[in-house]
N, C-alpha and C. Protein backbone atom coordinates (compact mmCIF):
# COMPACT_ATOMS: atom_id res chain seq x y z
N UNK A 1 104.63 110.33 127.73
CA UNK A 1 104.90 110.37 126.31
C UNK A 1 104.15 109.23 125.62
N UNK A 2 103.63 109.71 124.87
CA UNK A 2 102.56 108.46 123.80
C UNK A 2 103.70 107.82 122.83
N UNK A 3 103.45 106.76 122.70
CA UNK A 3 104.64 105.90 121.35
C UNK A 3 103.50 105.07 120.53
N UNK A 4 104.11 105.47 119.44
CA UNK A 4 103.70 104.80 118.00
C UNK A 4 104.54 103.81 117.72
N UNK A 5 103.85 102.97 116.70
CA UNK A 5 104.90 101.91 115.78
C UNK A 5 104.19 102.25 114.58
N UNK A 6 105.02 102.26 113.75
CA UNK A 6 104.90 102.55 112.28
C UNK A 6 104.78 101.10 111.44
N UNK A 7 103.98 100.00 110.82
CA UNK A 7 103.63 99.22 110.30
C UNK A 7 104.22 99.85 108.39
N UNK A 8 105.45 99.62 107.63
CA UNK A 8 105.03 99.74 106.48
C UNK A 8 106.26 98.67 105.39
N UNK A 9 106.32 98.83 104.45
CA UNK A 9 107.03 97.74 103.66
C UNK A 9 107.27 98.63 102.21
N UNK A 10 106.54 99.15 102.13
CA UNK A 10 107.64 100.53 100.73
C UNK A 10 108.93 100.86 101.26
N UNK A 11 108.75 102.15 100.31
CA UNK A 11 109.55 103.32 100.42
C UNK A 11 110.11 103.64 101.43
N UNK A 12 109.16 104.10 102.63
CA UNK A 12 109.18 104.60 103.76
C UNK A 12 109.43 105.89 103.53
N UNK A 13 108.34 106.90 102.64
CA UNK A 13 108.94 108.68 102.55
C UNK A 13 107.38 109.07 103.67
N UNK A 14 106.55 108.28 104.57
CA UNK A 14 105.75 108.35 105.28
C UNK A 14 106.14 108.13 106.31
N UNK A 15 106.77 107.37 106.37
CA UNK A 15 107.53 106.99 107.78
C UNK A 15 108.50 107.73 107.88
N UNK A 16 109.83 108.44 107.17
CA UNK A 16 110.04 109.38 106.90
C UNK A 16 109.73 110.67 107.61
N UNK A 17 108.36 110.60 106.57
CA UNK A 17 107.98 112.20 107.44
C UNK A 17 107.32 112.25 108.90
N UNK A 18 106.88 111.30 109.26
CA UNK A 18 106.29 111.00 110.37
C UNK A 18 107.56 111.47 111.12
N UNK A 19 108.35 110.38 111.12
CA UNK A 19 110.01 110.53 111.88
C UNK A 19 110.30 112.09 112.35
N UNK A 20 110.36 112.88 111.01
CA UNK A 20 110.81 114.53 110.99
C UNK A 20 109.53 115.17 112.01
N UNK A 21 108.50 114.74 111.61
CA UNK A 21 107.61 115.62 112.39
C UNK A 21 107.60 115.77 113.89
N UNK A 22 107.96 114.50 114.45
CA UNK A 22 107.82 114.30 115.36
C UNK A 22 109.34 113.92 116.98
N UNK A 23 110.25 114.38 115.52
CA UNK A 23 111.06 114.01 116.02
C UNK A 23 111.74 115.16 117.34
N UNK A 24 111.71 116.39 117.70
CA UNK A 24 111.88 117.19 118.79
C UNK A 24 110.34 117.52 119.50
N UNK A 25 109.33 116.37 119.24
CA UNK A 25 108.33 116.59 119.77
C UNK A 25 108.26 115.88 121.19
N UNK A 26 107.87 116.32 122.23
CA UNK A 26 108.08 116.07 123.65
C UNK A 26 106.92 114.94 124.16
N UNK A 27 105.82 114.83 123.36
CA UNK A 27 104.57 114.31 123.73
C UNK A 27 104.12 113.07 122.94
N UNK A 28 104.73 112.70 121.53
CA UNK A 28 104.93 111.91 120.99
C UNK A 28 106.01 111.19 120.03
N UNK A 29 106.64 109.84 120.36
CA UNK A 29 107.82 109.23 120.26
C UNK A 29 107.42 108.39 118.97
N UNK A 30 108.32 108.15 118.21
CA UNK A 30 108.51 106.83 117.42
C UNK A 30 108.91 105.55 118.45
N UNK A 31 108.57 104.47 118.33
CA UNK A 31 109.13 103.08 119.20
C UNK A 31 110.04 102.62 118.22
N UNK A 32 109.62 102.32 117.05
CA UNK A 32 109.62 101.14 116.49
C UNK A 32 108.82 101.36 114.81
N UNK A 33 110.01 100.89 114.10
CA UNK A 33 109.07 100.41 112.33
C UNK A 33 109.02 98.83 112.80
N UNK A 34 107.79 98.36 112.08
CA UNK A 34 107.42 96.99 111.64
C UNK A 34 107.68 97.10 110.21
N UNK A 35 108.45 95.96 109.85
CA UNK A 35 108.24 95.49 108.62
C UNK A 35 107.77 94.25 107.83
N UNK A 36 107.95 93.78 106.86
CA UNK A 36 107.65 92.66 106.60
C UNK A 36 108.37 92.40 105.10
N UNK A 37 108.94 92.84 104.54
CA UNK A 37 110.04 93.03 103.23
C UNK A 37 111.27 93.26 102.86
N UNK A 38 111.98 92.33 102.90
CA UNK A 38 113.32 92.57 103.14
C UNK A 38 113.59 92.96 101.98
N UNK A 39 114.87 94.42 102.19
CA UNK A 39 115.29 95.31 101.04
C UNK A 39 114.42 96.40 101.24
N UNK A 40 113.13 96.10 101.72
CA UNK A 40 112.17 97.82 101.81
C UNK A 40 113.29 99.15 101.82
N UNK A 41 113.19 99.94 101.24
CA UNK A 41 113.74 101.45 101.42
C UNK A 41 113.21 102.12 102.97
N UNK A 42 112.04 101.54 103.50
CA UNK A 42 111.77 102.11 104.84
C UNK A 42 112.85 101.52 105.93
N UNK A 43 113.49 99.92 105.69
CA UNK A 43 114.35 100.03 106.27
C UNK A 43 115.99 100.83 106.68
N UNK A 44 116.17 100.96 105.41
CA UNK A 44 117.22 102.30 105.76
C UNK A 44 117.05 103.48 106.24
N UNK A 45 115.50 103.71 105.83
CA UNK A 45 115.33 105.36 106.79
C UNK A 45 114.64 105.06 108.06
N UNK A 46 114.36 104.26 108.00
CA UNK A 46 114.39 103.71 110.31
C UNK A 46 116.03 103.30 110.56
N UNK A 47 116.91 103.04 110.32
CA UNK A 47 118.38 103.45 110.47
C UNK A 47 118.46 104.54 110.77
N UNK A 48 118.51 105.11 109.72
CA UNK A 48 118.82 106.84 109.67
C UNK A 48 118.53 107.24 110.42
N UNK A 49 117.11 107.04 111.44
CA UNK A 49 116.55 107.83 112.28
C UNK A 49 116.81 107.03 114.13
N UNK A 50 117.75 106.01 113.61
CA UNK A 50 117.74 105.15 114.68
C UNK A 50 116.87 104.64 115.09
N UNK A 51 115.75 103.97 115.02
CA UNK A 51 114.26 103.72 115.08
C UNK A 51 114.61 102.57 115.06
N UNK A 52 114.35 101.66 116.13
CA UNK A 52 114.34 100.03 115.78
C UNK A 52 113.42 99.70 115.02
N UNK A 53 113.67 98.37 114.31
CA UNK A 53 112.75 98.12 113.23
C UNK A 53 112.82 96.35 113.49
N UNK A 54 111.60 96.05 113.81
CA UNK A 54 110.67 94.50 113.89
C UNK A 54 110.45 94.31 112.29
N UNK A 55 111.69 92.96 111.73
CA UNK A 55 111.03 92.42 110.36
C UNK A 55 110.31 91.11 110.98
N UNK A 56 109.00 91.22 109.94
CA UNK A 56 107.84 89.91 110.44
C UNK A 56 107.85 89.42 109.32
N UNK A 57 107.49 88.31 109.42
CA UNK A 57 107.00 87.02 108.08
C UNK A 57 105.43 87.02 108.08
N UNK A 58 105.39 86.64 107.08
CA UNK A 58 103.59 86.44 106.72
C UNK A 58 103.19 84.82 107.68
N UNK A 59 103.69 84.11 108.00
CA UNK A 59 103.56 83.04 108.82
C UNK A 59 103.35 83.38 110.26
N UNK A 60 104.48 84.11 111.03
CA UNK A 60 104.30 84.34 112.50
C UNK A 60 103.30 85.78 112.28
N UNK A 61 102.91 86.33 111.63
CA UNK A 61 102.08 87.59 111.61
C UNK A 61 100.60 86.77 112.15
N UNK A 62 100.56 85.90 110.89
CA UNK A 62 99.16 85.37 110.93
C UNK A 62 99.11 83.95 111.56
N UNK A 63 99.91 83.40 112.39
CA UNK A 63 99.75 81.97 112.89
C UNK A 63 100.41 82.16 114.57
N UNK A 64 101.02 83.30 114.54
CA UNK A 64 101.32 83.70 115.60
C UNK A 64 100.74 84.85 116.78
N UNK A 65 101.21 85.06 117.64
CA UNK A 65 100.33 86.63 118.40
C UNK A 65 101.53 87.31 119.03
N UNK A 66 102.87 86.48 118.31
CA UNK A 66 104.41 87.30 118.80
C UNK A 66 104.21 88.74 118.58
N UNK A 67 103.54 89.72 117.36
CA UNK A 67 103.76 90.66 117.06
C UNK A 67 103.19 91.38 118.22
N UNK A 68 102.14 90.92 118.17
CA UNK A 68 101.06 91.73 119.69
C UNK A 68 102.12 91.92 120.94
N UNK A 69 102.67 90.94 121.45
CA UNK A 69 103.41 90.69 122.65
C UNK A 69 104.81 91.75 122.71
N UNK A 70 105.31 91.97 120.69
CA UNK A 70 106.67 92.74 120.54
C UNK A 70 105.86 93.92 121.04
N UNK A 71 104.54 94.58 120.36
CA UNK A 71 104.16 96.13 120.33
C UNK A 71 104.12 96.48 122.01
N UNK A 72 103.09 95.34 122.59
CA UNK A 72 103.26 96.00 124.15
C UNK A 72 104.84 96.08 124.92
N UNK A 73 105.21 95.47 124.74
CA UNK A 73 107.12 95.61 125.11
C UNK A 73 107.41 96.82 124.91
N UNK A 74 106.82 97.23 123.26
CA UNK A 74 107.43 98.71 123.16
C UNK A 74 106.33 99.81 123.77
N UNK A 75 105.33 99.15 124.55
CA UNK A 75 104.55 100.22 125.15
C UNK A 75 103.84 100.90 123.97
N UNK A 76 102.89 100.46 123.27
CA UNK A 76 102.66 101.05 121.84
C UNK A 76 101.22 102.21 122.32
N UNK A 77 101.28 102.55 121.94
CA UNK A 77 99.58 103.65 122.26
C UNK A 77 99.19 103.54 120.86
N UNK A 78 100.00 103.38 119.66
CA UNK A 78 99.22 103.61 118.46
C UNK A 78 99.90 102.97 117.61
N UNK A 79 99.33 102.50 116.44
CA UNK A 79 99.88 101.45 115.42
C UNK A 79 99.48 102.82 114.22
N UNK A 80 100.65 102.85 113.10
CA UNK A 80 100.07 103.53 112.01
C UNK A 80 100.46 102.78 110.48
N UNK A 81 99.94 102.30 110.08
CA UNK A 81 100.09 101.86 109.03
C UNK A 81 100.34 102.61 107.64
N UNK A 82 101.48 102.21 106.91
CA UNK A 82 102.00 103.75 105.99
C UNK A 82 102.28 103.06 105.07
N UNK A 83 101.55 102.37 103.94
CA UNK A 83 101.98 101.50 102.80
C UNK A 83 102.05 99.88 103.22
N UNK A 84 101.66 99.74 104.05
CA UNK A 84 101.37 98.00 104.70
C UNK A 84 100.45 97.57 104.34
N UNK A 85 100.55 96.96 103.62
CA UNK A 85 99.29 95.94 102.34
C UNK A 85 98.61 94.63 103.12
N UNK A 86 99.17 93.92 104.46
CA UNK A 86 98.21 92.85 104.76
C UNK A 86 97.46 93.49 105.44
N UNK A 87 96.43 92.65 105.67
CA UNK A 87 94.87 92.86 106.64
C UNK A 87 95.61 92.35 107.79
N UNK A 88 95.20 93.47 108.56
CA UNK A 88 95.23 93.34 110.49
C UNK A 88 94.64 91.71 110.75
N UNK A 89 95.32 91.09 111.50
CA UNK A 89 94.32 90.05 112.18
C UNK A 89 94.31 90.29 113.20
N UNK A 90 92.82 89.40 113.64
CA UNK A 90 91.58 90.08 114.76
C UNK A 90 92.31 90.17 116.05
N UNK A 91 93.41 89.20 116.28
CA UNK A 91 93.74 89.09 117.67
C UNK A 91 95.00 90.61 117.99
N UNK A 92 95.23 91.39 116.90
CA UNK A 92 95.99 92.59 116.62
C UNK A 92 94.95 94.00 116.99
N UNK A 93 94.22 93.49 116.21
CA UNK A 93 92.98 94.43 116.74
C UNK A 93 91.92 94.29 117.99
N UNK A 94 91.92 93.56 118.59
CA UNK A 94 91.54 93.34 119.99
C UNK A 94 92.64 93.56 120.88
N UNK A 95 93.88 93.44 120.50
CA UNK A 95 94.91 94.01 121.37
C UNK A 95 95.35 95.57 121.96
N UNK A 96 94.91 95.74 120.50
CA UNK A 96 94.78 97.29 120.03
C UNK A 96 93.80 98.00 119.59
N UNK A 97 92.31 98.23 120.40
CA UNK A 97 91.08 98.58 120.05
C UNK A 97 91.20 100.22 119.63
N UNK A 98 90.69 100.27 118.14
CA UNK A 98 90.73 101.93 118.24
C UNK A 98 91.78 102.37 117.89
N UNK A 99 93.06 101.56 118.02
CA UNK A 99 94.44 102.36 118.36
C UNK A 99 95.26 101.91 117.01
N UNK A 100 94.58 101.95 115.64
CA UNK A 100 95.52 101.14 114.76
C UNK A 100 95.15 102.43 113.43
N UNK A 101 95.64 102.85 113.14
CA UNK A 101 95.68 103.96 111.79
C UNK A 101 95.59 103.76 110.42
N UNK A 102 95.18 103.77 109.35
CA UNK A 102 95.33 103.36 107.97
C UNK A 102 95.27 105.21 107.01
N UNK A 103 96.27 105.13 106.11
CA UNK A 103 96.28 106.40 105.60
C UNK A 103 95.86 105.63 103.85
N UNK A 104 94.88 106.31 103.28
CA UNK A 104 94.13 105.59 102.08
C UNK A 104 94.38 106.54 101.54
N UNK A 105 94.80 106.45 99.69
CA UNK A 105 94.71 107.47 99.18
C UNK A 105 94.26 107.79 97.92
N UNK A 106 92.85 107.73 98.34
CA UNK A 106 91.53 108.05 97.48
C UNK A 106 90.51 108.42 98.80
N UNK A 107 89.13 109.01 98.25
CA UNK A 107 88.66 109.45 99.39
C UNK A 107 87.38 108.21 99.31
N UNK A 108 87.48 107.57 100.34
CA UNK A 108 87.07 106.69 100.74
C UNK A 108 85.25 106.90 101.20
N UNK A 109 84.76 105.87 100.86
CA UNK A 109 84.72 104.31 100.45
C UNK A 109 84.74 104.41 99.17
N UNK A 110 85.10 105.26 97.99
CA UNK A 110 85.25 104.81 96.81
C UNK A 110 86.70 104.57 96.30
N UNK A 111 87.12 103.28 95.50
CA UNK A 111 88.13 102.77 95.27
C UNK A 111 89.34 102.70 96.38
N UNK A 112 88.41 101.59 97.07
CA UNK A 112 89.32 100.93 98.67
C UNK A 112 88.89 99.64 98.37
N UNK A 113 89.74 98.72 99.60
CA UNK A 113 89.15 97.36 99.50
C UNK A 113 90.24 96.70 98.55
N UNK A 114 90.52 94.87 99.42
CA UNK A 114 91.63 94.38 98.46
C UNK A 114 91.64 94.60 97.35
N UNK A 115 93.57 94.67 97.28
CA UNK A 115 94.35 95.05 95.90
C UNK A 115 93.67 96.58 95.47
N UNK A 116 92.88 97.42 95.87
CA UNK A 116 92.86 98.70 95.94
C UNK A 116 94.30 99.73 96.54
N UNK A 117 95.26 99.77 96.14
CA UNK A 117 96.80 100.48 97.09
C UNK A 117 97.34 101.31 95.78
N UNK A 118 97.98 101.98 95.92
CA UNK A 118 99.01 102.39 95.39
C UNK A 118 98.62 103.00 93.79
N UNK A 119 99.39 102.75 92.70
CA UNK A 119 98.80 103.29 91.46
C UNK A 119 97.55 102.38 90.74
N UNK A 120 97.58 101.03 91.38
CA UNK A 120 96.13 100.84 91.28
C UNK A 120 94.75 101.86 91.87
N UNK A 121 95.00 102.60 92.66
CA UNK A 121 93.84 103.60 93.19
C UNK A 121 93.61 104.56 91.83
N UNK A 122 95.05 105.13 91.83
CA UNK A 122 95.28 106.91 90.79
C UNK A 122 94.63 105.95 89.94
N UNK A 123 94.77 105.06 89.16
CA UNK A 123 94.31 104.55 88.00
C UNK A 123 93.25 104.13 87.46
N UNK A 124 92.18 103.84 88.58
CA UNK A 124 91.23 103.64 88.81
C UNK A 124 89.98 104.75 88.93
N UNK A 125 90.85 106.04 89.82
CA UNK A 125 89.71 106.95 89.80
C UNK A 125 89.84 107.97 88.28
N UNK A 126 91.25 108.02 87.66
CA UNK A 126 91.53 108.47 86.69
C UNK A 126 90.30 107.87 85.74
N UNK A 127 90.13 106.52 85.38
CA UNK A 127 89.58 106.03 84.51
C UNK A 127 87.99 106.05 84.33
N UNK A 128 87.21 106.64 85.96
CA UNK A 128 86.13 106.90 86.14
C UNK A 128 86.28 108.26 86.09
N UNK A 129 86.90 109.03 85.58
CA UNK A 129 86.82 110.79 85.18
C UNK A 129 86.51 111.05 86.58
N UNK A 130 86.79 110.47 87.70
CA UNK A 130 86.28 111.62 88.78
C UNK A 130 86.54 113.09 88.46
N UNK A 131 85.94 113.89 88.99
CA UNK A 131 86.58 115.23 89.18
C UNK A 131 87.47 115.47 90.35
N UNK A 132 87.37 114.62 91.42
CA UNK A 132 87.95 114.87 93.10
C UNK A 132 88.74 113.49 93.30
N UNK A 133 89.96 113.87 94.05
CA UNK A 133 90.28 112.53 94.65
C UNK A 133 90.89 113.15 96.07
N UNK A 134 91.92 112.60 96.50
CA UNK A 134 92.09 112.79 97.80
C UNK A 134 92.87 111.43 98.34
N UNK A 135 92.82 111.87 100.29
CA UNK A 135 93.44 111.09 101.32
C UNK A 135 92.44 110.46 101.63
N UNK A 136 92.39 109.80 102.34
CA UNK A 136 91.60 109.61 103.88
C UNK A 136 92.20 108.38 104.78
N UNK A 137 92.21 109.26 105.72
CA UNK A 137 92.92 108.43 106.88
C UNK A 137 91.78 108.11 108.10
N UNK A 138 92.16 106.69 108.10
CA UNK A 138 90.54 106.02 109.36
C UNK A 138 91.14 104.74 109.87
N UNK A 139 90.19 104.70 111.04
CA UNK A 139 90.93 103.47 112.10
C UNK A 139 90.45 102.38 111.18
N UNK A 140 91.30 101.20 111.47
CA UNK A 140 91.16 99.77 110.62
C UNK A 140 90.18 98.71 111.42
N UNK A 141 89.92 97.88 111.03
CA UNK A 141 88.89 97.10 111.47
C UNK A 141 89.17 96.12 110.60
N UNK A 142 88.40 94.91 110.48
CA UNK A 142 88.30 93.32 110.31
C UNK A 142 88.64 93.34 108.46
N UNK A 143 87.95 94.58 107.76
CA UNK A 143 87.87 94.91 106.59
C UNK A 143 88.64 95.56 106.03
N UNK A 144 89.65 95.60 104.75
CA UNK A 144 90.17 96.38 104.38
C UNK A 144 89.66 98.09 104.10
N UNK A 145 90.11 98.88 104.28
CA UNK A 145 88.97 100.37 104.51
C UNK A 145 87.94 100.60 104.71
N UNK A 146 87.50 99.74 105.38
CA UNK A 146 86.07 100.38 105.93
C UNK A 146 86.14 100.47 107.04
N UNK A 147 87.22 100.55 108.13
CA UNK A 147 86.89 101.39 109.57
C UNK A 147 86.59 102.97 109.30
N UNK A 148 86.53 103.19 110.52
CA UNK A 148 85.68 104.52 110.86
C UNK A 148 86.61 105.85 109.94
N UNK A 149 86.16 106.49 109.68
CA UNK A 149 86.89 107.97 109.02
C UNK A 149 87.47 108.82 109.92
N UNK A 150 88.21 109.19 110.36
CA UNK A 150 88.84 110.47 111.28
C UNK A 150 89.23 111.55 109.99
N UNK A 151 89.64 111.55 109.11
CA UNK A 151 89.87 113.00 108.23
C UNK A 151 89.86 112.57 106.89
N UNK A 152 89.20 112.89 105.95
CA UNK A 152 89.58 113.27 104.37
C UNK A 152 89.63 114.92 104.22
N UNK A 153 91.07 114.63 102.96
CA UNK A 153 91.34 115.77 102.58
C UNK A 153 91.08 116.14 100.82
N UNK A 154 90.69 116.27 100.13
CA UNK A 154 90.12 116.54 98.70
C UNK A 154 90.70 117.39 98.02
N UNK A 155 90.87 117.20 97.05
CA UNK A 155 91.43 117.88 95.82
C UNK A 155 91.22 117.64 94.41
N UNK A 156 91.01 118.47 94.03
CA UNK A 156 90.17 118.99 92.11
C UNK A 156 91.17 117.78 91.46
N UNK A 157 90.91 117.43 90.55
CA UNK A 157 91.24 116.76 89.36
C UNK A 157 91.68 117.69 88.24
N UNK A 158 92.81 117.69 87.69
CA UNK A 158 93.04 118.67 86.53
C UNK A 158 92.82 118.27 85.41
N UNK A 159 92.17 118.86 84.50
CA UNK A 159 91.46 117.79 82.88
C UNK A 159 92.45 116.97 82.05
N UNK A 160 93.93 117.04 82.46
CA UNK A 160 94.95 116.70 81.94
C UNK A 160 95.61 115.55 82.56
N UNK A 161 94.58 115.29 84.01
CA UNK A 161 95.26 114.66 85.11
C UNK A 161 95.87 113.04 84.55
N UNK A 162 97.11 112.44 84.97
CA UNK A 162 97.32 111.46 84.98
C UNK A 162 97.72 110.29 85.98
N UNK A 163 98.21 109.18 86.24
CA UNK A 163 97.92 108.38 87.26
C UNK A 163 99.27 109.02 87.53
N UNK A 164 100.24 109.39 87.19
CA UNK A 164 101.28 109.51 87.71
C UNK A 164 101.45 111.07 88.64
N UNK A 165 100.91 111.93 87.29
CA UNK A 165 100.73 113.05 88.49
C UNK A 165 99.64 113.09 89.53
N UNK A 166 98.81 112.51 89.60
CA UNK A 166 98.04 112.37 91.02
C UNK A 166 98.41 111.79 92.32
N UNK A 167 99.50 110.63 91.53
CA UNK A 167 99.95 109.98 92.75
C UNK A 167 100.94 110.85 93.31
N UNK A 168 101.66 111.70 92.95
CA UNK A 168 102.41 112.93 93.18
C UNK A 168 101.90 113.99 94.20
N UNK A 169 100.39 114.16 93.62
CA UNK A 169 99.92 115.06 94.46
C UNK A 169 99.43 114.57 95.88
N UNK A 170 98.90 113.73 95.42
CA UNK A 170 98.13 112.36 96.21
C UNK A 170 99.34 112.32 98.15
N UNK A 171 100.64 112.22 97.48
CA UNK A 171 101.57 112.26 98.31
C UNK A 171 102.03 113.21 99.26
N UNK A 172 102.17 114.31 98.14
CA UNK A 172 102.23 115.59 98.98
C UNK A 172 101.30 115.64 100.14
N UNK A 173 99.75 115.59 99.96
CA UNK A 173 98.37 115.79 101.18
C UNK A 173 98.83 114.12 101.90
N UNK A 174 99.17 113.19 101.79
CA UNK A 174 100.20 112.84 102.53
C UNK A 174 100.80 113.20 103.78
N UNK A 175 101.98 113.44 103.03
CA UNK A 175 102.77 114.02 103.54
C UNK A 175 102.64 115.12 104.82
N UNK A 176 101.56 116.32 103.95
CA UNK A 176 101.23 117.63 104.97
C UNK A 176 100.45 116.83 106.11
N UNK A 177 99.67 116.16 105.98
CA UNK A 177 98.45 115.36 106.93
C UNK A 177 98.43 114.36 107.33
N UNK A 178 99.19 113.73 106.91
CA UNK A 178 99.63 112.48 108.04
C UNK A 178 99.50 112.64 109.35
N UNK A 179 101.00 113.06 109.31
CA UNK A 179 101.48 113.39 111.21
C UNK A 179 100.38 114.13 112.01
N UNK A 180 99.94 115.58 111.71
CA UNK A 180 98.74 116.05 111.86
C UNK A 180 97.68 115.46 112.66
N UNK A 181 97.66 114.77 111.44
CA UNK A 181 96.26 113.77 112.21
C UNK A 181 96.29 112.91 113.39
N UNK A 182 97.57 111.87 113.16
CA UNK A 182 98.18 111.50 114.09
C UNK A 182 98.54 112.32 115.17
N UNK A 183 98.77 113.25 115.23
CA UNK A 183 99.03 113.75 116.57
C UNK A 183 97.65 114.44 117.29
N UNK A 184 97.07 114.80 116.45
CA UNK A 184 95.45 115.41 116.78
C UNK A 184 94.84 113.87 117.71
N UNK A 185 94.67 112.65 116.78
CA UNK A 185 94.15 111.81 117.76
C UNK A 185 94.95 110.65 118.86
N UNK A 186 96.10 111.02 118.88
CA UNK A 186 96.52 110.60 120.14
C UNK A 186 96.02 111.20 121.45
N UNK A 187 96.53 113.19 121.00
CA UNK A 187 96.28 114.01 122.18
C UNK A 187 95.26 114.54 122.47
N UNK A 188 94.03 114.27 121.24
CA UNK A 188 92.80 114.65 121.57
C UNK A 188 93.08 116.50 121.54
């Protein structure tokens, strides 16, 4: 059985769905949420799902290599990051080559890169009239979004579009493609 840890500090309606998707699945397990925000809403729905949940500080994240040492304990095969705003440090990603997830939601490399997250993205591509926006989900590296691409998913712009309903939609392809993907590149 392959095990994930879920890295996030929102909501948690990604972690969430991850949880549901995977949850009577025989071949891949939840371990573990990481957090780093106390009060997050992802902490009550890693409750709900019984999912232990690792809260970290911005001090032992980045001055420490405890987190590395918690993930192998839980036997991790894959890190997915679902609304987790710090940058990986290097000794996280040498621990975990390849094996660390980022779900972006704009289609990447345009409007990524620090303080690029959340309704700063919708707002941003809104304001350049794109016609297209989208997901894209790709392994992480030293840089905020610029590791490698494994899937974008695209979708039209409506002439009416606003930051709020995009981020809506934005969620939904989310939602459908997350887990998906995740489970496509664990099991190959």
């Amino acid at each position: 059985m392959k095990r994930i840890v879920i890295f996030a500090s929102g909501s948690g309606s990604n972690m969430q769905r991850i949880a549901e998707y995977f949850m009577d699945d025989e071949t891949i397990e939840i371990a573990a949420v990481v957090c780093n925000k106390p009060g997050a809403g992802v902490i009550v729905r890693a409750e709900k799902y019984n999912i232990p949940l690792v809260m970290i500080d911005r001090n032992s994240f980045y001055k420490s290599e405890e987190i590395a040492k918690t993930l192998q304990d839980f036997r991790t095969d894959l890190i997915i990051l679902a609304g987790f705003l710090w940058l990986i440090p290097d000794y996280l990603l040498q621990a975990f080559p390849n094996s660390i997830i980022n779900i972006h939601p704009a289609l990447l490399p345009k409007y990524g890169g620090k303080g690029m997250y959340g309704m700063k993205v919708h707002e941003a591509v809104i304001k350049a009239r794109e016609k297209k926006s989208g997901i894209t989900i790709h392994l992480v590296n030293e840089n905020y979004d610029e590791g490698r691409i494994l899937f974008q998913q695209p979708i039209d712009l409506d002439p009416d579009e606003t930051p709020h309903s995009l981020a809506g939609r934005i969620h939904q392809l989310e939602h459908e493609y997350f887990p998906m993907v995740i489970k496509q590149y664990l099991l190959g």
